[in-house]
PDB file of N, CA and C in Angstrom:
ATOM      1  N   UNK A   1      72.675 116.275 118.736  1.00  0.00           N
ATOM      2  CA  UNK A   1      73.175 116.517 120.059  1.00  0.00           C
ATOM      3  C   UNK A   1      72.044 116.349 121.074  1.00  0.00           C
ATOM      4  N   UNK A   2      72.604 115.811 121.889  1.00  0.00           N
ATOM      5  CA  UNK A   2      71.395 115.378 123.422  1.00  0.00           C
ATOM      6  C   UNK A   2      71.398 116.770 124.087  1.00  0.00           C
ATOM      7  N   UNK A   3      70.134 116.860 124.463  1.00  0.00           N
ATOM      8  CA  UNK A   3      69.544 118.239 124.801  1.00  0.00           C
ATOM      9  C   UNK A   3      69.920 117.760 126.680  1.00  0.00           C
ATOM     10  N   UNK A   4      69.948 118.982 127.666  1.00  0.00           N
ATOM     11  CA  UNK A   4      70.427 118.812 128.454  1.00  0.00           C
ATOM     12  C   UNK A   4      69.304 118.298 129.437  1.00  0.00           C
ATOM     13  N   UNK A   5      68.066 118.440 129.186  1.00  0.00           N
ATOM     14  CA  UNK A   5      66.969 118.222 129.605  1.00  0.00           C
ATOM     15  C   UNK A   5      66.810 116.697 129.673  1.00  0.00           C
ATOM     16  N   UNK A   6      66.730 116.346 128.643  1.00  0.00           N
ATOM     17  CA  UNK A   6      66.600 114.723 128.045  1.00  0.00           C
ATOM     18  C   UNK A   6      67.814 113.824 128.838  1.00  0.00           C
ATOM     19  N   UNK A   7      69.378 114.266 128.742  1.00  0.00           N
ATOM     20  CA  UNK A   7      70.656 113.912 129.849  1.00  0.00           C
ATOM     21  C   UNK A   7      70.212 113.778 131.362  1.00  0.00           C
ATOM     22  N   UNK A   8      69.619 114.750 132.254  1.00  0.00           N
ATOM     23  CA  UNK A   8      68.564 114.936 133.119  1.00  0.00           C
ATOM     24  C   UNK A   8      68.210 114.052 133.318  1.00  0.00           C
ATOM     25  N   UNK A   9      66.975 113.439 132.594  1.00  0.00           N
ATOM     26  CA  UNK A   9      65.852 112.424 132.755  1.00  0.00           C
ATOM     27  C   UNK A   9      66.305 111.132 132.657  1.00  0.00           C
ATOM     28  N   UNK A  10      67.278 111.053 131.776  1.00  0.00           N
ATOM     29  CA  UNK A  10      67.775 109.538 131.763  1.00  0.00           C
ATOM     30  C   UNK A  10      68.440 109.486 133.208  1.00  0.00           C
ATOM     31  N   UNK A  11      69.591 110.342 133.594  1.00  0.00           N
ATOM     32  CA  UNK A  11      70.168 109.966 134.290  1.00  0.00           C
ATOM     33  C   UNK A  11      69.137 110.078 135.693  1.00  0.00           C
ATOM     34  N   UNK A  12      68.488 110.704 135.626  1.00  0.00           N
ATOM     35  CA  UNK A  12      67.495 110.605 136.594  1.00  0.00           C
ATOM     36  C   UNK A  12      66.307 108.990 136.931  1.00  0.00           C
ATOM     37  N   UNK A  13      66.516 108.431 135.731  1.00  0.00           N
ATOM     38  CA  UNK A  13      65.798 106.905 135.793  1.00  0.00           C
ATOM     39  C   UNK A  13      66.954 106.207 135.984  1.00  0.00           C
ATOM     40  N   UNK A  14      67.940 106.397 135.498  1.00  0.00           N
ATOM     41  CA  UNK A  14      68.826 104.939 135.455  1.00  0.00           C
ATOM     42  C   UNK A  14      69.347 104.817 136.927  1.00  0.00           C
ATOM     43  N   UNK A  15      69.290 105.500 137.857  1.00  0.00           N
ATOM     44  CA  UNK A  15      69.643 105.686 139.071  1.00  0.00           C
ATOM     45  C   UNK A  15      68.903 104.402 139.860  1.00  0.00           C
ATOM     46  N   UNK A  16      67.531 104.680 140.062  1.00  0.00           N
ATOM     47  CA  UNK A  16      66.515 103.459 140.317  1.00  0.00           C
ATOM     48  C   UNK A  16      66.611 102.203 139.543  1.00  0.00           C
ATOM     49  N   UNK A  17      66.827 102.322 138.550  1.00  0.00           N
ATOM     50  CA  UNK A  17      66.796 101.388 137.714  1.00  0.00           C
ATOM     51  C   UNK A  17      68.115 100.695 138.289  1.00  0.00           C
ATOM     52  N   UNK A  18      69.371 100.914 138.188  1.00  0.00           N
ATOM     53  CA  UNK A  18      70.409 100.407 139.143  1.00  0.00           C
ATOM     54  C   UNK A  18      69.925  99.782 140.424  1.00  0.00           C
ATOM     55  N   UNK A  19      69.377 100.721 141.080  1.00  0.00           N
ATOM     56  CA  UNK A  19      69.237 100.135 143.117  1.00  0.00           C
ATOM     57  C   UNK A  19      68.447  98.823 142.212  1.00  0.00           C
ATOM     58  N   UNK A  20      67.131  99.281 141.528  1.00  0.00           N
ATOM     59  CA  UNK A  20      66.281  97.493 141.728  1.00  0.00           C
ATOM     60  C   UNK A  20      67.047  96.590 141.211  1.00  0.00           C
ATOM     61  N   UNK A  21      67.648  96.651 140.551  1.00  0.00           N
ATOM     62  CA  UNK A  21      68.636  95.249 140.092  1.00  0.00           C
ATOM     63  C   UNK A  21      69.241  94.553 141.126  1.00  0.00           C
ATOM     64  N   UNK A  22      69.753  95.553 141.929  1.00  0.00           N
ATOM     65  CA  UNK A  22      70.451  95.221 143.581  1.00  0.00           C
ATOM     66  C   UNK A  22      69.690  94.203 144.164  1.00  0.00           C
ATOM     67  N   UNK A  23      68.552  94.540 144.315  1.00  0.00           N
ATOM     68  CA  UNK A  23      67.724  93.862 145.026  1.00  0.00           C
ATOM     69  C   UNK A  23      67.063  91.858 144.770  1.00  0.00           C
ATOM     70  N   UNK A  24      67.178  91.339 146.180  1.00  0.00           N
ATOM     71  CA  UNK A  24      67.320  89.985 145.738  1.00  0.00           C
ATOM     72  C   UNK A  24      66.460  89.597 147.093  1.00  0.00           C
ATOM     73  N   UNK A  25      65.856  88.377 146.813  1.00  0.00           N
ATOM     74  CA  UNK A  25      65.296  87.738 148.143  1.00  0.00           C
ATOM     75  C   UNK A  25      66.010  86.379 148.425  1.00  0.00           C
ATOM     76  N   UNK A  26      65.746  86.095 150.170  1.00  0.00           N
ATOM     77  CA  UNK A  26      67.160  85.513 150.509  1.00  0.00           C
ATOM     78  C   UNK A  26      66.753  83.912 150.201  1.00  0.00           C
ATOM     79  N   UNK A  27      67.442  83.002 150.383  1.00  0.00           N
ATOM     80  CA  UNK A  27      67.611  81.965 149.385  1.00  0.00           C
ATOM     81  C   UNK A  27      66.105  80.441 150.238  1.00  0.00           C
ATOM     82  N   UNK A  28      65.646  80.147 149.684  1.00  0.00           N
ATOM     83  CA  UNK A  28      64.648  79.194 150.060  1.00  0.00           C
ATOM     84  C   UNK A  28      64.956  78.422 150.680  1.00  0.00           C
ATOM     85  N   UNK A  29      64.378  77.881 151.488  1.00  0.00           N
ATOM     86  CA  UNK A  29      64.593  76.493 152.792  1.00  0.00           C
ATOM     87  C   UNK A  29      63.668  75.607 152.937  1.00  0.00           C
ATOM     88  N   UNK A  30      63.762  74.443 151.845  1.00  0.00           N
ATOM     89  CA  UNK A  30      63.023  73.437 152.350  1.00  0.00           C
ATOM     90  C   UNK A  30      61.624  73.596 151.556  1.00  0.00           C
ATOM     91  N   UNK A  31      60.732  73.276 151.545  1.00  0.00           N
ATOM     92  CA  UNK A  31      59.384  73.239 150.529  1.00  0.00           C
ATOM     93  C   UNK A  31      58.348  74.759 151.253  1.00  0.00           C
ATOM     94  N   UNK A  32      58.217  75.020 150.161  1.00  0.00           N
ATOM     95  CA  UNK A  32      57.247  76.629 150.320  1.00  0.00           C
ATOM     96  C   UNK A  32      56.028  76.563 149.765  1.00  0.00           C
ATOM     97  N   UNK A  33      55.144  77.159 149.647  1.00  0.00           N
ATOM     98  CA  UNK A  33      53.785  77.571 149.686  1.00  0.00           C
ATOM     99  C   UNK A  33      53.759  76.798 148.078  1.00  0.00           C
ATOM    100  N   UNK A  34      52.298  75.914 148.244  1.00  0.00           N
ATOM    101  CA  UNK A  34      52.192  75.620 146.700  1.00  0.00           C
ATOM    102  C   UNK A  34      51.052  75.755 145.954  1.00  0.00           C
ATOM    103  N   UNK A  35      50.500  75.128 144.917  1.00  0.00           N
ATOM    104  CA  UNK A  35      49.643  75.601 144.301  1.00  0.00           C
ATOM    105  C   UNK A  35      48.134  76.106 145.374  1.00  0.00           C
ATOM    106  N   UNK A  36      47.904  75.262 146.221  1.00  0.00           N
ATOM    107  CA  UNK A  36      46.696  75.883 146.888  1.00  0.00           C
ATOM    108  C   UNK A  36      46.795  76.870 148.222  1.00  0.00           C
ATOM    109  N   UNK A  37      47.852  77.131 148.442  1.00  0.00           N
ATOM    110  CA  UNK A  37      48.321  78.302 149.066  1.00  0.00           C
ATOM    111  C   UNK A  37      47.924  79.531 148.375  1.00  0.00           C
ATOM    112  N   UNK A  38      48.684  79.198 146.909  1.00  0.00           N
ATOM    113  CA  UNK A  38      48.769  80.236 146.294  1.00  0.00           C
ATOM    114  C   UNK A  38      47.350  81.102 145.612  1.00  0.00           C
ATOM    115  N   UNK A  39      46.497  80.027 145.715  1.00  0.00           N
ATOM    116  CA  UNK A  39      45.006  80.191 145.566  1.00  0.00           C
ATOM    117  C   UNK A  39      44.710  81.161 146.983  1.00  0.00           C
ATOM    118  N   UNK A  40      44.728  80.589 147.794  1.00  0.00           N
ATOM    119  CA  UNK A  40      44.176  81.628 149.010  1.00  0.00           C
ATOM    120  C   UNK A  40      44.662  82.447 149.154  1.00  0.00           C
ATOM    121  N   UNK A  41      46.090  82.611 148.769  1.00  0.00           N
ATOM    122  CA  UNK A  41      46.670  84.046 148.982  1.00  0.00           C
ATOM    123  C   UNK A  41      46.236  84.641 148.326  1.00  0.00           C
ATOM    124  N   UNK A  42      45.943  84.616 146.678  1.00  0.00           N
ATOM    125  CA  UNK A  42      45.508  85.367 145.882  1.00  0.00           C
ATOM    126  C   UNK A  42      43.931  85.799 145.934  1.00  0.00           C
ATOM    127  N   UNK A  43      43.319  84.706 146.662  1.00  0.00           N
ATOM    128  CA  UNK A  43      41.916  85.572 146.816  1.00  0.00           C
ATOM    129  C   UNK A  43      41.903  86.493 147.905  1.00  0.00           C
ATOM    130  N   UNK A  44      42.860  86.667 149.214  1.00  0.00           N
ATOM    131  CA  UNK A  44      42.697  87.252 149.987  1.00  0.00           C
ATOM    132  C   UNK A  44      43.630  88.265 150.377  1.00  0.00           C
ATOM    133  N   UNK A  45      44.268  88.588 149.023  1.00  0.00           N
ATOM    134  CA  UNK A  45      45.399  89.789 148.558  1.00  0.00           C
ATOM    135  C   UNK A  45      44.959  90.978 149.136  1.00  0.00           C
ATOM    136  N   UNK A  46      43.773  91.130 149.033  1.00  0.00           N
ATOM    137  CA  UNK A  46      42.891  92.794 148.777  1.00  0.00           C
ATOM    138  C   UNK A  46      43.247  92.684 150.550  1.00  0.00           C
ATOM    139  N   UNK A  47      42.514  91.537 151.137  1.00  0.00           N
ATOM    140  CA  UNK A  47      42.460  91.930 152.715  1.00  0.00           C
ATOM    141  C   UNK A  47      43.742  92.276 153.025  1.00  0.00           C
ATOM    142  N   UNK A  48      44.858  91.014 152.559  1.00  0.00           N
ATOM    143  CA  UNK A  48      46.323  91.760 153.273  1.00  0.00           C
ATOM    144  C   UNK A  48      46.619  92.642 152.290  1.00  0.00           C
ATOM    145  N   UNK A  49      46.858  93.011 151.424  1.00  0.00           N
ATOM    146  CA  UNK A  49      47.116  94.993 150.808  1.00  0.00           C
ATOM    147  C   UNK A  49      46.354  95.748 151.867  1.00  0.00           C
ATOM    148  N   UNK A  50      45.427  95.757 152.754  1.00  0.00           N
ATOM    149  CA  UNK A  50      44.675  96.681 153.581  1.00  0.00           C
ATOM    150  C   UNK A  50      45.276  96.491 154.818  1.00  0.00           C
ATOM    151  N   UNK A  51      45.473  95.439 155.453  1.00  0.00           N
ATOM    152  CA  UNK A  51      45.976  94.753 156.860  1.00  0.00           C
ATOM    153  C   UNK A  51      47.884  95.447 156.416  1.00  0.00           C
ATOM    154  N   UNK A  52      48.130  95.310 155.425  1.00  0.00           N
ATOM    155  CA  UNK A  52      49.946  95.819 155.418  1.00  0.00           C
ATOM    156  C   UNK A  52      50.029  97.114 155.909  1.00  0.00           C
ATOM    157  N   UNK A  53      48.664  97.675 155.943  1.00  0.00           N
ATOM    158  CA  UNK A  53      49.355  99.696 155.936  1.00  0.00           C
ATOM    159  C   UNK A  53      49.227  99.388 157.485  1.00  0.00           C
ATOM    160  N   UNK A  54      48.744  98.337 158.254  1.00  0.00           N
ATOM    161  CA  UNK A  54      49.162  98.326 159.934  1.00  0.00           C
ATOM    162  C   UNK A  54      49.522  97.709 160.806  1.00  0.00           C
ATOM    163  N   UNK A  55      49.358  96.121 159.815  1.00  0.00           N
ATOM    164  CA  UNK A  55      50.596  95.211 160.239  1.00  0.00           C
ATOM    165  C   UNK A  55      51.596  94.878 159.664  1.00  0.00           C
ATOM    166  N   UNK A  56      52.545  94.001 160.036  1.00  0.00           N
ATOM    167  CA  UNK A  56      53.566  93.931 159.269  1.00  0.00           C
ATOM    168  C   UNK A  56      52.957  92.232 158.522  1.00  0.00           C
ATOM    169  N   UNK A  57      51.908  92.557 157.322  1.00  0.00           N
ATOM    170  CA  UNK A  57      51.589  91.228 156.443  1.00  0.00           C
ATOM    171  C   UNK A  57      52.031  91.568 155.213  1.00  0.00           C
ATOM    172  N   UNK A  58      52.291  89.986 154.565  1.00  0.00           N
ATOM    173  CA  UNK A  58      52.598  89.777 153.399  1.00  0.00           C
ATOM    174  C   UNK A  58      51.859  89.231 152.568  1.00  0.00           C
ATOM    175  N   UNK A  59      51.199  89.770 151.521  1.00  0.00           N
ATOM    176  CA  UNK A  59      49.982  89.341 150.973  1.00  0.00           C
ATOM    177  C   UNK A  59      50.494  88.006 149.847  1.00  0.00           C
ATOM    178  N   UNK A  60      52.111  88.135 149.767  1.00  0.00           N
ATOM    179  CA  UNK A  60      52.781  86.778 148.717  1.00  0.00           C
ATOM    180  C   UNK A  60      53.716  85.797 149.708  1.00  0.00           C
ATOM    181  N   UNK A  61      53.818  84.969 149.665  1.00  0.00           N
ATOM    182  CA  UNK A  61      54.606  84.084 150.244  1.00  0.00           C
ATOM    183  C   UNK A  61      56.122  83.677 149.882  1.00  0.00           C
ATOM    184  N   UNK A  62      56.933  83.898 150.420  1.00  0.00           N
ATOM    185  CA  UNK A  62      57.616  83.111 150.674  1.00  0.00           C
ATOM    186  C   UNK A  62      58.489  82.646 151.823  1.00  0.00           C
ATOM    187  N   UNK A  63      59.281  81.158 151.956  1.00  0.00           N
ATOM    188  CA  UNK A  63      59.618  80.898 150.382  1.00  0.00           C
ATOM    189  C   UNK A  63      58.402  79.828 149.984  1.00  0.00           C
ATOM    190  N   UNK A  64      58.230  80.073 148.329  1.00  0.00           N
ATOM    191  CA  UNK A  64      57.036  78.890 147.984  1.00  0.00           C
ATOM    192  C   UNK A  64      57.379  78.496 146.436  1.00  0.00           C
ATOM    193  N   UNK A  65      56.899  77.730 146.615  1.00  0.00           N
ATOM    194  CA  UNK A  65      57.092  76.685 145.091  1.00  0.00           C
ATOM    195  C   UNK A  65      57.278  76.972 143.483  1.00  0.00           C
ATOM    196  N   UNK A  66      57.212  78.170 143.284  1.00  0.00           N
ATOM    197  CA  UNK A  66      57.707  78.335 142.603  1.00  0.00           C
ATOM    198  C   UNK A  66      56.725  78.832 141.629  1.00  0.00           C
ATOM    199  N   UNK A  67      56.925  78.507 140.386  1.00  0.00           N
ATOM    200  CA  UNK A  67      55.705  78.821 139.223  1.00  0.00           C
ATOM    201  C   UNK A  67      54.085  77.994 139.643  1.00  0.00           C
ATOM    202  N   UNK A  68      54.485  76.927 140.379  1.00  0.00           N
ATOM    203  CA  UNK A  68      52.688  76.633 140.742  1.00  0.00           C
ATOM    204  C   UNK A  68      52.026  77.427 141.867  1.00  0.00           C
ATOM    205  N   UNK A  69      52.972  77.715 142.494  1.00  0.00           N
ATOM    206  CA  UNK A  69      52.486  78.920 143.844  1.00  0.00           C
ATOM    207  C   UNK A  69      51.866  79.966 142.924  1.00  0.00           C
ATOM    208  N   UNK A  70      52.986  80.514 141.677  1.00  0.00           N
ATOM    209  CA  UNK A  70      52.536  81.685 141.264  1.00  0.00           C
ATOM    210  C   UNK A  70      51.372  81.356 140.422  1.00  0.00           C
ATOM    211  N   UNK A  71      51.132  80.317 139.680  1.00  0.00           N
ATOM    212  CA  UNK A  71      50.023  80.350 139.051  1.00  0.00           C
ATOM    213  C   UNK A  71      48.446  79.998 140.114  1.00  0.00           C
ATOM    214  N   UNK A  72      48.589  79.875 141.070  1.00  0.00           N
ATOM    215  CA  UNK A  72      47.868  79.806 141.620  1.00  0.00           C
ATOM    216  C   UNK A  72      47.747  81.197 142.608  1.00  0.00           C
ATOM    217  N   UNK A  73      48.660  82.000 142.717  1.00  0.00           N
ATOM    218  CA  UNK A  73      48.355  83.205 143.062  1.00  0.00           C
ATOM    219  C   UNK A  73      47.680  83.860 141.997  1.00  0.00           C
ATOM    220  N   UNK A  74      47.807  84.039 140.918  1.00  0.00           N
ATOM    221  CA  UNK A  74      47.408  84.475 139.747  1.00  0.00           C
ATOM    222  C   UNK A  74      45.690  84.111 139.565  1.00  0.00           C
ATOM    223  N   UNK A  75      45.586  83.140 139.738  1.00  0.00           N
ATOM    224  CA  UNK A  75      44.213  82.421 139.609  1.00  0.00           C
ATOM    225  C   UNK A  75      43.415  82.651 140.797  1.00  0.00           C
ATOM    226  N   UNK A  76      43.945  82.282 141.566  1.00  0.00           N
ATOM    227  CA  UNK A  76      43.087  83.017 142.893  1.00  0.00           C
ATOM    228  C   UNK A  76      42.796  85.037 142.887  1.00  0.00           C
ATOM    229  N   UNK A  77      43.866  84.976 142.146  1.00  0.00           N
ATOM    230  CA  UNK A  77      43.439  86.900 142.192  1.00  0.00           C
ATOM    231  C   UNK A  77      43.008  87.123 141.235  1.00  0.00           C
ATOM    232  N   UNK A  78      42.779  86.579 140.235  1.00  0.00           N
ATOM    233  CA  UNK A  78      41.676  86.653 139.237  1.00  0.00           C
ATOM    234  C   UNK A  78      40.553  86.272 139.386  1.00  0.00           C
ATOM    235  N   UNK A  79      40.173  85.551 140.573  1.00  0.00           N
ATOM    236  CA  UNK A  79      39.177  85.005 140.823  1.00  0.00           C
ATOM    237  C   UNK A  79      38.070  86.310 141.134  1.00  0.00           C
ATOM    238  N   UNK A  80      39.544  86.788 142.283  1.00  0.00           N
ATOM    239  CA  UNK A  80      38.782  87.885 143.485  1.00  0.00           C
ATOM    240  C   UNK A  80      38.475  88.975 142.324  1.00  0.00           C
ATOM    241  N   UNK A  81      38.990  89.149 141.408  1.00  0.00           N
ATOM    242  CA  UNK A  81      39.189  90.250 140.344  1.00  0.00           C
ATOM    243  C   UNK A  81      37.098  90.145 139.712  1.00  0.00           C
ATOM    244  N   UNK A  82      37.140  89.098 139.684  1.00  0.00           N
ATOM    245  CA  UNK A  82      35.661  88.699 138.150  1.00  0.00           C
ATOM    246  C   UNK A  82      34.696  88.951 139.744  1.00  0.00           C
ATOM    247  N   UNK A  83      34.800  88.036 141.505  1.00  0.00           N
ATOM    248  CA  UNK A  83      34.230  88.315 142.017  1.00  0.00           C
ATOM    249  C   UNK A  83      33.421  89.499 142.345  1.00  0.00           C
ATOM    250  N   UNK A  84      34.421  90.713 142.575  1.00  0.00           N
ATOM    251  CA  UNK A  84      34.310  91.543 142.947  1.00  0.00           C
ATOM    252  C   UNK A  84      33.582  92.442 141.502  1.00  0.00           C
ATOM    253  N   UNK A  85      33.976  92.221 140.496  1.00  0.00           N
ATOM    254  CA  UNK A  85      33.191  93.455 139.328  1.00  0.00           C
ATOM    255  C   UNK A  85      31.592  92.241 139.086  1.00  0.00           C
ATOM    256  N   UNK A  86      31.641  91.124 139.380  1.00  0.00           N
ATOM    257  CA  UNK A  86      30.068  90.345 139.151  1.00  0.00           C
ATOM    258  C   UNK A  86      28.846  90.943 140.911  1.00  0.00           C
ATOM    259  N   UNK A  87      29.813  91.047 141.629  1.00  0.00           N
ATOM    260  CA  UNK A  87      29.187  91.791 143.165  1.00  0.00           C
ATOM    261  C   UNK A  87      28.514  93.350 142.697  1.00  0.00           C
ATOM    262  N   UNK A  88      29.804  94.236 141.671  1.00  0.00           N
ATOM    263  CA  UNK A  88      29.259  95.124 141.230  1.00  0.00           C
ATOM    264  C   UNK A  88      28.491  95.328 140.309  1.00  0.00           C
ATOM    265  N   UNK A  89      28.659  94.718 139.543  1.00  0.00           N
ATOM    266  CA  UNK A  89      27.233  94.888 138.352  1.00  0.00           C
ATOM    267  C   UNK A  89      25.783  94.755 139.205  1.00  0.00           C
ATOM    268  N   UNK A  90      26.002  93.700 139.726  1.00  0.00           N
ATOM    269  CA  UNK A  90      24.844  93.080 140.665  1.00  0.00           C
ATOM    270  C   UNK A  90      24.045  94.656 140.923  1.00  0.00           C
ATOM    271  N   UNK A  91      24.761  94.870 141.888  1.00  0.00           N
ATOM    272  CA  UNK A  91      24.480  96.292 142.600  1.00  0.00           C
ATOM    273  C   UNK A  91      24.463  97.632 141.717  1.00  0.00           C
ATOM    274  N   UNK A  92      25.429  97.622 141.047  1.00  0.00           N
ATOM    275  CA  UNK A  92      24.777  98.754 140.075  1.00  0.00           C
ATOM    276  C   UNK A  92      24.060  98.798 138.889  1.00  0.00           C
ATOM    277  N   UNK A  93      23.337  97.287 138.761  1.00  0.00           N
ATOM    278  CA  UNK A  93      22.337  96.895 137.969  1.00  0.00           C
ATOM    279  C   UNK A  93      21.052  97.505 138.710  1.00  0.00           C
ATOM    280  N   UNK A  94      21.008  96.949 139.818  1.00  0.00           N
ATOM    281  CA  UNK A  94      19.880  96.933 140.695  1.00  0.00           C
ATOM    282  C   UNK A  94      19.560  98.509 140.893  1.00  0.00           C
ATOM    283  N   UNK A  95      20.850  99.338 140.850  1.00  0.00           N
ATOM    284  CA  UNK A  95      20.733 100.927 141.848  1.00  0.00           C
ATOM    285  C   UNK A  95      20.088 101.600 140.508  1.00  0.00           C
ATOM    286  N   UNK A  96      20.704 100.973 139.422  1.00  0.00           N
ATOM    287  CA  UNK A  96      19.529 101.720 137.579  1.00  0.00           C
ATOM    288  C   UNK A  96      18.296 101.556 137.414  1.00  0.00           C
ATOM    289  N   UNK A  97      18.449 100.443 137.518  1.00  0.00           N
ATOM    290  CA  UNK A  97      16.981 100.087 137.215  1.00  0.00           C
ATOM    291  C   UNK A  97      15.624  99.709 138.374  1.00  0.00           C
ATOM    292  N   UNK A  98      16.195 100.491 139.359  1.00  0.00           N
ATOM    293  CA  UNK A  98      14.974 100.900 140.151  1.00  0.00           C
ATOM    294  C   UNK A  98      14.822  99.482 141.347  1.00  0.00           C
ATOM    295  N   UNK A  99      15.542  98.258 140.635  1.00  0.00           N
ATOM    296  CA  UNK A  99      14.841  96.947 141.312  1.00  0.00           C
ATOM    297  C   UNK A  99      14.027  96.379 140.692  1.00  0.00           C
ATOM    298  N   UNK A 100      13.575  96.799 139.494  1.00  0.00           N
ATOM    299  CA  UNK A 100      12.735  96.134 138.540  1.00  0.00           C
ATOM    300  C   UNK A 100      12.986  95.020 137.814  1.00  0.00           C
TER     301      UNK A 100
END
């Protein structure tokens, strides 16, 4: 027997889980953002994730091309990803070991 707790929790997820299914973006027009779009967007994600909490930006595009947009969003934010921890080692190499 299902404990009343456990009844609870499901029905407490499947609720959300319903609305996002709802959800759809509206239909494409004409040629959208493509593979080297999707490169700059993805290196410069971090700036618009920071610029969204006060403008109204979108750090993904659309409408855009599809799987080469996305693989090039992907690649560009992996880029910024290796950039940003090779910036840090840098620096917290340097802050250990004195500068030596």
């Amino acid at each position: 027997m299902i404990s009343l707790q456990r009844l609870g929790r499901a029905l407490g997820l499947a609720g959300p889980a319903f609305l996002a299914a709802c959800a759809g973006q509206p239909e494409s027009r004409g040629e959208g953002a493509g593979f080297l779009a999707g490169i700059f967007h993805g290196l410069t994600a971090w700036i618009a994730l920071l610029a969204s909490i006060f403008m109204p930006v979108r750090p993904y595009a659309f409408p855009n091309a599809g799987f080469w947009y996305d693989a090039g969003f992907i690649t560009g934010f992996s880029a910024s990803i290796v950039f940003l921890v090779v910036i840090s080692i840098a620096r917290i190499g340097g802050f250990i070991t004195g500068g030596h």
